[in-house]
N, C-alpha and C. Protein backbone atom coordinates (compact mmCIF):
# COMPACT_ATOMS: atom_id res chain seq x y z
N UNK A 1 10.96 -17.97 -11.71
CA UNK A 1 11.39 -17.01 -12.60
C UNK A 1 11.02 -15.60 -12.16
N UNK A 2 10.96 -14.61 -12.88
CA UNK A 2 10.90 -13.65 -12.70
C UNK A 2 9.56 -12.87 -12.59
N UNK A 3 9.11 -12.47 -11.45
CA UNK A 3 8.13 -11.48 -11.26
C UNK A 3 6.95 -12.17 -10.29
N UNK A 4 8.16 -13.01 -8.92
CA UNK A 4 6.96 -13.61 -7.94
C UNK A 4 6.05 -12.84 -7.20
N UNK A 5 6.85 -11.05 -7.41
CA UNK A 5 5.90 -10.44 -6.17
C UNK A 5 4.41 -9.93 -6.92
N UNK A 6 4.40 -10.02 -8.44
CA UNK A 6 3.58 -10.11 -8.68
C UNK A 6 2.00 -11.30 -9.18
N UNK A 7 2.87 -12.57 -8.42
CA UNK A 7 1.71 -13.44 -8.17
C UNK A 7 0.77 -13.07 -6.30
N UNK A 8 -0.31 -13.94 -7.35
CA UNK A 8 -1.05 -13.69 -5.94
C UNK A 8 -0.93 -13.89 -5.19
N UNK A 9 -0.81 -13.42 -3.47
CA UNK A 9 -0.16 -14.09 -2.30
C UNK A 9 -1.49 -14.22 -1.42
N UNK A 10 -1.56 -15.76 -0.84
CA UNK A 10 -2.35 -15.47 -0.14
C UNK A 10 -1.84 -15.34 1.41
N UNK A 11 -2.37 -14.28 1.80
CA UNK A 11 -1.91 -14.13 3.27
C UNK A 11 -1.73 -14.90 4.36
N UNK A 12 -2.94 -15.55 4.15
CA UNK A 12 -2.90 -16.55 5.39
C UNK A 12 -1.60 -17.86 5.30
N UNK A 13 -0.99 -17.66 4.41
CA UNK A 13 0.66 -18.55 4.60
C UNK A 13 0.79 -17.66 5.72
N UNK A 14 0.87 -16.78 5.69
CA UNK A 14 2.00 -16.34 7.21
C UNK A 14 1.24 -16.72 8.32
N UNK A 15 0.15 -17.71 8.40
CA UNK A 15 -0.28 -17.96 9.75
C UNK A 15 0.83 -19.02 10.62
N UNK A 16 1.59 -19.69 9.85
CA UNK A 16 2.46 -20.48 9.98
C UNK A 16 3.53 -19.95 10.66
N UNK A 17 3.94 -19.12 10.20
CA UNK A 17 5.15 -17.80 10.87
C UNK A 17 5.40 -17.22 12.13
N UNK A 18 5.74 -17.65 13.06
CA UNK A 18 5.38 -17.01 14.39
C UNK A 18 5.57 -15.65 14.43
N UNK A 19 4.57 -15.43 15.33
CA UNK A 19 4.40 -13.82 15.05
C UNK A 19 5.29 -13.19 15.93
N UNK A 20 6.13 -13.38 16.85
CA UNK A 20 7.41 -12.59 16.78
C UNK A 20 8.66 -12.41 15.26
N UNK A 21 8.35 -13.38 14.39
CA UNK A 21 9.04 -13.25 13.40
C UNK A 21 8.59 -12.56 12.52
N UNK A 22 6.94 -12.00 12.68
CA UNK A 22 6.42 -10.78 11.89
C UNK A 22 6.29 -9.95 12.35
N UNK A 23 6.63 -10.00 13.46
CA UNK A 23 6.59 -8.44 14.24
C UNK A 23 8.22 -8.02 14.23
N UNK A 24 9.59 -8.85 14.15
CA UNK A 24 10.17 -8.08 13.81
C UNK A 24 10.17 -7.78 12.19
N UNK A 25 9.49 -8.75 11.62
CA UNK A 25 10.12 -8.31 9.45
C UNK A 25 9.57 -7.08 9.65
N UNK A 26 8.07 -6.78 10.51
CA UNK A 26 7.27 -5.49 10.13
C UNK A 26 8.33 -4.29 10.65
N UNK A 27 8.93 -4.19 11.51
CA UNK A 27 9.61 -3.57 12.14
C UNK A 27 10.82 -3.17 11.06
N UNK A 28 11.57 -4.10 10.62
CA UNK A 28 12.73 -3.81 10.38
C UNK A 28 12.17 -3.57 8.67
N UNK A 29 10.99 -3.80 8.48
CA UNK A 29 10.26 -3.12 6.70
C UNK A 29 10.22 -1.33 7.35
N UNK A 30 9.45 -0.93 8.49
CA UNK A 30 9.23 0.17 8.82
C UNK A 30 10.56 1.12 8.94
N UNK A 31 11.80 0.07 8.96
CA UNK A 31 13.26 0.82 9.35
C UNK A 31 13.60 0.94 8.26
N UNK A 32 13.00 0.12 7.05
CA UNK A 32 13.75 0.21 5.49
C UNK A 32 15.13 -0.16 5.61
N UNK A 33 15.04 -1.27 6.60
CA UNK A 33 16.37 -2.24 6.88
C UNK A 33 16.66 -3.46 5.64
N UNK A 34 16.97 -3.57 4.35
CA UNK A 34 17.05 -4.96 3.67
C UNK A 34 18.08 -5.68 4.17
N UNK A 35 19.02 -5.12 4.93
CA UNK A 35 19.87 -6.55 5.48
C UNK A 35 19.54 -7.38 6.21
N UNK A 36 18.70 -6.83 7.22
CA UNK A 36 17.70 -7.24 8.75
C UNK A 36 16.44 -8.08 8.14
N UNK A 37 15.94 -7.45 7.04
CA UNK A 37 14.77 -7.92 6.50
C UNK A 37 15.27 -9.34 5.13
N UNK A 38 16.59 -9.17 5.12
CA UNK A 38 16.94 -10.44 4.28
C UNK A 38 17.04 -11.65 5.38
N UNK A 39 17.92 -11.16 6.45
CA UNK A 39 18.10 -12.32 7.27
C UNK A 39 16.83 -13.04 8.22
N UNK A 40 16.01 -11.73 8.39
CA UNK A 40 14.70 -12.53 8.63
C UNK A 40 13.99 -13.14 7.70
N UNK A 41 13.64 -12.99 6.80
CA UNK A 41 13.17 -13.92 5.60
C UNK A 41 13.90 -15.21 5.94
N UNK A 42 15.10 -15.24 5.66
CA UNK A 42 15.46 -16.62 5.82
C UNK A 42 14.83 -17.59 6.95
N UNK A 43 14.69 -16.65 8.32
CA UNK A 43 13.88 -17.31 9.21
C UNK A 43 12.87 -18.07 8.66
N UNK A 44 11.89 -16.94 7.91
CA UNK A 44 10.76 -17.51 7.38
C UNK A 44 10.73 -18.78 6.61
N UNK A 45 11.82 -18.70 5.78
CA UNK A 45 12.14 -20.25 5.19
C UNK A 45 12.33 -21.03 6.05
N UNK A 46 12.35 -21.28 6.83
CA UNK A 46 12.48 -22.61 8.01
C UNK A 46 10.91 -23.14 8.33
N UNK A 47 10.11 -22.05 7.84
CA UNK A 47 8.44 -22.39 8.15
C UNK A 47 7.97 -22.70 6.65
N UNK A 48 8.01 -21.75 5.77
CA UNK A 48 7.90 -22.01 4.14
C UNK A 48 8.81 -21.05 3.51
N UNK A 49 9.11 -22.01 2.56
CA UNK A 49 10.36 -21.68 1.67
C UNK A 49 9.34 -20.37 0.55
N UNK A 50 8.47 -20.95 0.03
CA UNK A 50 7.68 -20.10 -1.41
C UNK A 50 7.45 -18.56 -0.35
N UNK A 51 7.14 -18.31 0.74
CA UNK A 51 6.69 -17.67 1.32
C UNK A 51 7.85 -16.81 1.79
N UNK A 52 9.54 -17.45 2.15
CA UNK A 52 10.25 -16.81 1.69
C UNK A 52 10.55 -15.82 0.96
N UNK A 53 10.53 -16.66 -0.47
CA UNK A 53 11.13 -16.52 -1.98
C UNK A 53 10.20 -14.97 -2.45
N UNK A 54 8.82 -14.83 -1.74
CA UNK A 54 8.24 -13.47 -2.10
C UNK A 54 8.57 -12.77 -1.38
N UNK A 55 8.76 -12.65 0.05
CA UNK A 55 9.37 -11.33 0.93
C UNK A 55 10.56 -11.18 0.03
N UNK A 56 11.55 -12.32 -0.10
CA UNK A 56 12.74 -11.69 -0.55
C UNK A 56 12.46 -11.13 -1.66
N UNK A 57 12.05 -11.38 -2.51
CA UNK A 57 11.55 -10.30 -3.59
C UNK A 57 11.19 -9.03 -3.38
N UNK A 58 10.11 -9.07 -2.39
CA UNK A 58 9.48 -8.10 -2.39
C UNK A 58 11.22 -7.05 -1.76
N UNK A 59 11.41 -7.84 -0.77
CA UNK A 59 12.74 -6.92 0.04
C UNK A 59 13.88 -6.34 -1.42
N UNK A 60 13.83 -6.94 -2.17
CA UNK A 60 14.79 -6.87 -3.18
C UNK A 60 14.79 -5.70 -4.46
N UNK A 61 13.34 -5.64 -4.47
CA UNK A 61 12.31 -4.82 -4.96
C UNK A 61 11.98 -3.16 -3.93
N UNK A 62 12.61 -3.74 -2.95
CA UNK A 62 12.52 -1.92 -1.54
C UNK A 62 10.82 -1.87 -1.55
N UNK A 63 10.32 -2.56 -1.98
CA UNK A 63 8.49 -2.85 -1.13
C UNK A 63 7.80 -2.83 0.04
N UNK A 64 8.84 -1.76 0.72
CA UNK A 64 8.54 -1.93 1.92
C UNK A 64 7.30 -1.87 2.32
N UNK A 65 6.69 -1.00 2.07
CA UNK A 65 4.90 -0.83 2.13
C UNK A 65 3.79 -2.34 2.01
N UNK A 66 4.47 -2.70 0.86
CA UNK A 66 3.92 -4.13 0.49
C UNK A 66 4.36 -4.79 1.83
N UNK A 67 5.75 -4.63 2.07
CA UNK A 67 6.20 -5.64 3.35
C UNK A 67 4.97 -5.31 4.97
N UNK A 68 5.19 -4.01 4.61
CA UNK A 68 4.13 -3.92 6.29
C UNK A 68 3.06 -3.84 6.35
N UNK A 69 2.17 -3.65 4.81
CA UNK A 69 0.64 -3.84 4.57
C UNK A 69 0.84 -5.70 5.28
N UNK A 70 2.02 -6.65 4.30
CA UNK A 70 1.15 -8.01 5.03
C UNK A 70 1.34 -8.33 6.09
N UNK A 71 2.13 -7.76 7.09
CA UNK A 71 2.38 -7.87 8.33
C UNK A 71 1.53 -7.88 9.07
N UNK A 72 0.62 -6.51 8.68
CA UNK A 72 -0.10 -6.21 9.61
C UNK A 72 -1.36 -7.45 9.73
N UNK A 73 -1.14 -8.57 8.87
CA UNK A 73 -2.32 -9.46 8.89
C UNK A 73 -2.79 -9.97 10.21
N UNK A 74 -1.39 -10.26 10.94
CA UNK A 74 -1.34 -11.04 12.50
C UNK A 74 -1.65 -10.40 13.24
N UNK A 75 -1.96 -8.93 13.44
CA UNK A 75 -2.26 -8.18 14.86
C UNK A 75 -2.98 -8.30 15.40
N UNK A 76 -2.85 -9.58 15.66
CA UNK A 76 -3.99 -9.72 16.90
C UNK A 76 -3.53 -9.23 18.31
């Protein structure tokens, strides 16, 4: 229902995510791209769906900030 980007996320789901697939969402959050950043999400659903379902929110919502604060989790 309504208002997933405001449940708690824990970050470490995106350890699952290969990190070329967060290095481009971060990228194309920093371009304030939502078409680029919808179709990568979907990527993300191929690893987890719930983990999906909040980027797209968040993307849906123009969160971009939110989008590249969790990005930056992987920089290693």
């Amino acid at each position: 229902m309504s208002g997933a980007a405001h449940v708690p996320f824990d970050r470490e789901r995106l350890e699952i995510v290969p990190l070329h697939l967060l290095e481009a969402l971060k990228e194309a959050a920093s371009n304030e791209d939502p078409e680029e950043l919808m179709d990568l999400a979907d990527g993300v659903a191929e690893h987890d769906a719930e983990v999906a379902g909040y980027l797209q929110n968040l993307i849906e919502t123009f969160a971009y900030d939110t989008l590249s604060d969790l990005f930056d989790v992987r920089g290693r």
